[in-house]
Protein backbone atom coordinates (compact mmCIF):
# COMPACT_ATOMS: atom_id res chain seq x y z
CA UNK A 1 1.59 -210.73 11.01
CA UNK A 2 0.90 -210.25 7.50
CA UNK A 3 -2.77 -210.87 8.21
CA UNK A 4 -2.13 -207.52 10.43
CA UNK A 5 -0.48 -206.27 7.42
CA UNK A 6 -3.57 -206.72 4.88
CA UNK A 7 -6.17 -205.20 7.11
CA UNK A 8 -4.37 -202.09 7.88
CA UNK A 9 -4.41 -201.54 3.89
CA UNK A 10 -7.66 -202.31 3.34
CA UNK A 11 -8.83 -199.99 6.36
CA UNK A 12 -6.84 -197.46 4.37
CA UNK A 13 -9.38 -197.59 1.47
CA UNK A 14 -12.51 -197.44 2.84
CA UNK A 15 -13.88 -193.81 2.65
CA UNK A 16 -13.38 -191.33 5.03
CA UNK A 17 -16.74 -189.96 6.70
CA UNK A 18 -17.43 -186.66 4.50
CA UNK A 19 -16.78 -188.31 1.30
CA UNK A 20 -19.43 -187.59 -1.30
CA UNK A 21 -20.28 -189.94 -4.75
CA UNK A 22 -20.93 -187.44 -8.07
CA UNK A 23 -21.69 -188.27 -11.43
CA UNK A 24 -20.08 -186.48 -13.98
CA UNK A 25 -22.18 -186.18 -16.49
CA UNK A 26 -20.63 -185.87 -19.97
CA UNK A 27 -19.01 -189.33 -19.53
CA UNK A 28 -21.49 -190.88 -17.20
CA UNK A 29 -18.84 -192.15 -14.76
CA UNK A 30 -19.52 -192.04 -10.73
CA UNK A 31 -16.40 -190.32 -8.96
CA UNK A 32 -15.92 -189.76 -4.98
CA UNK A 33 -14.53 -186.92 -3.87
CA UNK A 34 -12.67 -187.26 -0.39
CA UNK A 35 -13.65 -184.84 2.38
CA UNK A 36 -12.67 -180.95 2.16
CA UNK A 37 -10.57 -181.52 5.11
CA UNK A 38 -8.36 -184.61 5.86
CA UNK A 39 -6.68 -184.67 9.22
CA UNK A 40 -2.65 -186.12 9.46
CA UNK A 41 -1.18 -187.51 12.19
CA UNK A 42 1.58 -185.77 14.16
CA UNK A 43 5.28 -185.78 12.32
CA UNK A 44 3.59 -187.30 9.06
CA UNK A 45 4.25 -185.28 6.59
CA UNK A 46 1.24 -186.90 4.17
CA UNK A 47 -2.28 -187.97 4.91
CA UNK A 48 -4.06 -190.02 3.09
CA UNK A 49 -7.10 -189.41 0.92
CA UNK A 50 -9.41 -192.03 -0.38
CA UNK A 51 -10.34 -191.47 -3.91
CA UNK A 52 -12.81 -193.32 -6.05
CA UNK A 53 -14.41 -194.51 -9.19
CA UNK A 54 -17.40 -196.29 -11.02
CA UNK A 55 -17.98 -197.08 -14.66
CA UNK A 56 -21.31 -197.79 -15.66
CA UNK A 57 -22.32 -199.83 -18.24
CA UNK A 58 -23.06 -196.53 -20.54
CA UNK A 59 -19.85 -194.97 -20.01
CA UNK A 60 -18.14 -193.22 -22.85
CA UNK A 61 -15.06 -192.91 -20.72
CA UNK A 62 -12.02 -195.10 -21.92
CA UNK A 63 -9.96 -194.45 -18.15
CA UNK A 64 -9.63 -192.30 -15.50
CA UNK A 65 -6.93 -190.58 -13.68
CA UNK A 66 -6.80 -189.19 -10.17
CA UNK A 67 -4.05 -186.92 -9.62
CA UNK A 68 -3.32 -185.16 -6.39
CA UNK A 69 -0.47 -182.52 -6.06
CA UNK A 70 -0.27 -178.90 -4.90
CA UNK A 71 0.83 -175.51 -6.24
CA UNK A 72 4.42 -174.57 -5.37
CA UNK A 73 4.20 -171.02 -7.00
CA UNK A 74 1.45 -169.25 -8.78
CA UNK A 75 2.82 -170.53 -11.93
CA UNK A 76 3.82 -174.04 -11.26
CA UNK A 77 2.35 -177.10 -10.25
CA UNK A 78 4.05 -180.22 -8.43
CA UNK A 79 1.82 -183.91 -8.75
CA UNK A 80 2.63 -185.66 -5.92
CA UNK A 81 0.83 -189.05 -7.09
CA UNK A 82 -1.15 -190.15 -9.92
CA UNK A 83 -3.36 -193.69 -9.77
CA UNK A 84 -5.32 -195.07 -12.54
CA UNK A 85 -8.65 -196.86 -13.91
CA UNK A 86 -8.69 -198.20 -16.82
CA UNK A 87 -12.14 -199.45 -17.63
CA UNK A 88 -11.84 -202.58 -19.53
CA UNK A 89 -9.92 -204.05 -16.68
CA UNK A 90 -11.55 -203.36 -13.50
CA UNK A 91 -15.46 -203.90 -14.56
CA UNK A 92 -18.47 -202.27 -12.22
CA UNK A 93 -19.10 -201.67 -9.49
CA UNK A 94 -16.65 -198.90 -6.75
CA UNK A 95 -13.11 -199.39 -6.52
CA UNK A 96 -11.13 -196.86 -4.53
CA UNK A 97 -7.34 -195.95 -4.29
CA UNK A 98 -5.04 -193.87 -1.52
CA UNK A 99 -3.86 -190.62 -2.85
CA UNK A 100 -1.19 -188.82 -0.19
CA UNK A 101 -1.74 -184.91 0.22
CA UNK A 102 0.99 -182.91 1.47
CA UNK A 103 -0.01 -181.80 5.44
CA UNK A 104 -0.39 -178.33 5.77
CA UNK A 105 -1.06 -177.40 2.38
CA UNK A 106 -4.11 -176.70 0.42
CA UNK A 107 -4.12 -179.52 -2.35
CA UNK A 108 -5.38 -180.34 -5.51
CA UNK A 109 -7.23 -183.63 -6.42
CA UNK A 110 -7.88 -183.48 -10.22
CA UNK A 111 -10.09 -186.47 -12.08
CA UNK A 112 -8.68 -186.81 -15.82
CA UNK A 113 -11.58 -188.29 -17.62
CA UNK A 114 -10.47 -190.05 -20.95
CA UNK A 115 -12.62 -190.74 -23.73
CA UNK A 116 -12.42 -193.42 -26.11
CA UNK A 117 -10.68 -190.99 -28.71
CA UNK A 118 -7.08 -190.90 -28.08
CA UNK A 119 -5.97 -187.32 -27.12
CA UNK A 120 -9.74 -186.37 -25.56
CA UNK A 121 -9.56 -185.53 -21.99
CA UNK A 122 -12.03 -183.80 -19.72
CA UNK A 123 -10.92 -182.64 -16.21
CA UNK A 124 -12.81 -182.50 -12.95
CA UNK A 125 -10.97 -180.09 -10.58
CA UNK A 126 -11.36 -180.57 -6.29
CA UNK A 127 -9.63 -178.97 -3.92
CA UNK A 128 -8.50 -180.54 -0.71
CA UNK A 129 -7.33 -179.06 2.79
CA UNK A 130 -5.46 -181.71 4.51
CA UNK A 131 -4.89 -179.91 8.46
CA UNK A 132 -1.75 -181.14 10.56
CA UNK A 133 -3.11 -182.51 13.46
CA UNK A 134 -2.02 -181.01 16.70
């Protein structure tokens, strides 16, 4: 049963067919951004988007932060989840984490880039549709 269990959550992080690797290029660190549109399942209120992240060896980035959330009003903004990298612990190559969008809402996925400065952040901004499935 728990083998069950374990593969489930490791289906849950492999990337979903649209995903696309960038590089952003002022700290040389390889994101993936999930696909525009992420389908949920009936009566789920979340779906789930697979995020990702890889330091190379040049990297001035200290961590990285993927956010997800949504905007309630024009003037304020609700974070549903927040997952980190931090560099020194996780070495090279990918490694990916589930971020939950609310269904039916147009959300936000936001990379905060961190330098090596304390107090030096740099922001890569995605949007994501996630659709209610019918």
């Amino acid at each position: 049963m728990n083998l069950l269990v374990a593969a489930a959550a490791a289906a849950a992080l492999v990337p979903q067919p649209g995903s696309h690797p960038f590089r952003d290029r002022s700290s040389q660190v390889d994101l993936l951004a999930p696909p525009t549109v992420i389908d949920c399942q009936a009566g789920h209120t979340y779906g789930i988007a697979v995020v990702g992240v890889r330091f190379l060896q040049r990297s001035r980035a200290g961590s990285v932060r993927a956010q997800t959330g949504r905007a309630a009003s024009p003037f304020q903004w609700v974070i549903s989840e927040t997952s980190y990298w931090l560099r020194s612990e996780i070495g090279g190559g990918w490694h990916y984490k589930a971020v939950r969008p609310r269904c039916g809402e147009v959300n936000f996925l936001n990379y905060r880039i961190g330098r090596r400065r304390p107090g030096v952040h740099r922001v890569v901004h995605l949007r994501v549709r996630v659709r209610a499935a019918a």
